[in-house]
Protein backbone atom coordinates (compact mmCIF):
# COMPACT_ATOMS: atom_id res chain seq x y z
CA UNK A 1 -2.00 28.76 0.81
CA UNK A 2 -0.99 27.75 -2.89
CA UNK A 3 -0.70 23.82 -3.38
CA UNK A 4 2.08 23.09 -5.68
CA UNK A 5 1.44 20.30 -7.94
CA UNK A 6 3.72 17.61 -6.24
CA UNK A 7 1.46 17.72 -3.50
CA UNK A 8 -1.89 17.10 -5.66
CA UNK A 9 0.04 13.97 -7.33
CA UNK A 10 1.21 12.85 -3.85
CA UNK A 11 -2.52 13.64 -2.87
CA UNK A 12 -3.78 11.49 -5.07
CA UNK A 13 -1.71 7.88 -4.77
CA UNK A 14 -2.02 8.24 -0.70
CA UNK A 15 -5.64 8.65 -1.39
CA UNK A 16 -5.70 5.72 -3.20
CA UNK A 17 -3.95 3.66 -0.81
CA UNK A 18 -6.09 4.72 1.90
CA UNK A 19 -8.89 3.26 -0.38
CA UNK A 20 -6.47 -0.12 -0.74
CA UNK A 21 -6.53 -0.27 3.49
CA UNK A 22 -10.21 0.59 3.82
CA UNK A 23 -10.97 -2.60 1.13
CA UNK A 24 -8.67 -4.67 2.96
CA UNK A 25 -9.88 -3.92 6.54
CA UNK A 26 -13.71 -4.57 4.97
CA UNK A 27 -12.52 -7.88 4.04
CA UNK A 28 -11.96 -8.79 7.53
CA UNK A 29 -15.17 -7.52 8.73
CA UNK A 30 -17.06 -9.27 6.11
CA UNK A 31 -15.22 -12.36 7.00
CA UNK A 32 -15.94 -12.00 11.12
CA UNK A 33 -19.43 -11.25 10.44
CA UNK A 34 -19.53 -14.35 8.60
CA UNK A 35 -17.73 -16.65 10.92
CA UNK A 36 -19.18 -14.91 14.34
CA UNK A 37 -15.57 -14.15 15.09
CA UNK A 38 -15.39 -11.09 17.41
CA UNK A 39 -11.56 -11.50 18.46
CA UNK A 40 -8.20 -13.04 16.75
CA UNK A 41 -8.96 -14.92 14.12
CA UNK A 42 -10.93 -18.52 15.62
CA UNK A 43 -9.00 -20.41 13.55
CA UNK A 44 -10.77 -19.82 10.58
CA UNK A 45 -8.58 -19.89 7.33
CA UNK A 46 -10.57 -17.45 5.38
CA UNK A 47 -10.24 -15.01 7.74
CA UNK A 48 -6.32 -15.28 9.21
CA UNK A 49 -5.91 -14.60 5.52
CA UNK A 50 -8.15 -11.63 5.48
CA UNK A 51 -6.30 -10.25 8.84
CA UNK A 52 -2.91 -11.21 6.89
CA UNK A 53 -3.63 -9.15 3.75
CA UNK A 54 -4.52 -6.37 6.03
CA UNK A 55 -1.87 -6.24 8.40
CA UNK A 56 0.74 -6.84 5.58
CA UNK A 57 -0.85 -3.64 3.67
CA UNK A 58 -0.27 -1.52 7.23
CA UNK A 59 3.18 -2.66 7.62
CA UNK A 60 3.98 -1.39 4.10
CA UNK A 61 1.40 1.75 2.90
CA UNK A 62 2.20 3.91 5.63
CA UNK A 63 5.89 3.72 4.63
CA UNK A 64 4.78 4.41 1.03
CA UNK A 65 2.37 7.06 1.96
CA UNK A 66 5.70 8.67 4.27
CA UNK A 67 7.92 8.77 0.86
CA UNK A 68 5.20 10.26 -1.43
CA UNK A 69 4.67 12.65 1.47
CA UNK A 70 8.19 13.94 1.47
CA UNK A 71 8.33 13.53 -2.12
CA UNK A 72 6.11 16.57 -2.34
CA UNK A 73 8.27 18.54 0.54
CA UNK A 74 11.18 18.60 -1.18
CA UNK A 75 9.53 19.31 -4.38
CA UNK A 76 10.23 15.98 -6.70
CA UNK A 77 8.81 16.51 -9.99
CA UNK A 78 5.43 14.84 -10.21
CA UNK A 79 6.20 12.06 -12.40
CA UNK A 80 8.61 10.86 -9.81
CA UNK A 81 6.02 10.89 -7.28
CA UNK A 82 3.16 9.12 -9.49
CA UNK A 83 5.89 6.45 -10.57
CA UNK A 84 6.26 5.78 -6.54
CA UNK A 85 2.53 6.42 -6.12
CA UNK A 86 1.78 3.97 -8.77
CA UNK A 87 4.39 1.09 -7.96
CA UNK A 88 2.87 0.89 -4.40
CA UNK A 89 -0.80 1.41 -5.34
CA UNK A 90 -0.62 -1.84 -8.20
CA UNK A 91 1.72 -3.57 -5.83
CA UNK A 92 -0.23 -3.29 -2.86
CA UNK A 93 -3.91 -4.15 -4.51
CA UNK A 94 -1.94 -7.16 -6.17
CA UNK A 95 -0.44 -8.17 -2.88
CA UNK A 96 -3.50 -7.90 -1.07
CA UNK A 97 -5.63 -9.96 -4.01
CA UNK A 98 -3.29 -12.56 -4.09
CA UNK A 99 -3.25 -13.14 -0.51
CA UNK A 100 -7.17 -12.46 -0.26
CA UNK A 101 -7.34 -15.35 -2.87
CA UNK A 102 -4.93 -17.54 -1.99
CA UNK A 103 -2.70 -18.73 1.55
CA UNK A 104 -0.19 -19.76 -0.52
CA UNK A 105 2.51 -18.30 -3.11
CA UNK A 106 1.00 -16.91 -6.04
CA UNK A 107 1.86 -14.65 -9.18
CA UNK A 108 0.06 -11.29 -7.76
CA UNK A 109 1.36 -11.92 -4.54
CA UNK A 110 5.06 -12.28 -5.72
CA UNK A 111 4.46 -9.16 -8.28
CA UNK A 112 2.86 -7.02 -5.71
CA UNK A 113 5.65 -7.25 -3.42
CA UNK A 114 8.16 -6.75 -5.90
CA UNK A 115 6.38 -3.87 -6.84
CA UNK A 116 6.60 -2.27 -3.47
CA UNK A 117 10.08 -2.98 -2.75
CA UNK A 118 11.05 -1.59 -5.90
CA UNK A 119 8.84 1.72 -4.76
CA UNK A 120 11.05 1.60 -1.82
CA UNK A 121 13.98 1.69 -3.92
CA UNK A 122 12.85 4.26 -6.52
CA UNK A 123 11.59 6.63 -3.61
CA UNK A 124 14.56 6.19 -1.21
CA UNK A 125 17.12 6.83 -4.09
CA UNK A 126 14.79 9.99 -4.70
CA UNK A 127 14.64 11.29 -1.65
CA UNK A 128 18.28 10.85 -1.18
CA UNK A 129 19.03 12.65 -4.14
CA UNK A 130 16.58 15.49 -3.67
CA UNK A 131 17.35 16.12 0.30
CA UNK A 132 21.11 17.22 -1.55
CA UNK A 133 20.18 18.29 -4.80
């Protein structure tokens, strides 16, 4: 079966965002293993931050990972798929630093989550104009 090169670029920003999850979820184990938490979070700040940036990357990169995905179905040109590969990646690993770092607001938070709503946006108005193009 012949890959067409939508699918390697879409291969290659879910890849990395797999990588973005796997950091995120070794955070938290770092941080149980630390604190001798085995369930929830034991009130420890350090590591309801940790389970934060973590669930806040699941509730976004699959969503990203589904647009890249169809991206590549309906054949998008591949710079359309590494600009929406690339706006979640950065916005995600800033998202998840800036909430690994910090509980409160900060700059890499606010950028990373303007990054991946404006992924959404990009994608979306792709896939809309692909599915009738």
């Amino acid at each position: 079966m012949e890959v067409n090169a939508s699918a390697h670029a879409a291969a290659l920003w879910v890849g990395l965002n797999l990588f973005v999850l796997l950091v995120l979820s070794l955070l938290v184990v770092r941080q149980r293993q630390k604190h001798k938490v085995v369930l929830g979070d034991g009130g420890v700040p350090e590591l309801i931050q940790a389970i934060r940036a973590f669930g806040n990357a699941t509730e976004y990169v699959p969503a990203g990972m589904a647009a890249l995905t169809m991206l590549a179905v309906v054949g998008a040109p591949g710079l359309a798929i590494h600009i929406t590969g690339f706006l979640v990646f950065v916005g995600r690993v800033l998202h998840g630093y800036g909430l690994s770092t910090s509980g409160g607001a900060s700059l890499p938070r606010t950028l990373g989550v303007i990054l991946t709503w404006v992924s959404y946006v990009f994608a979306g108005a792709a896939l809309l104009f692909y599915s009738i193009a």
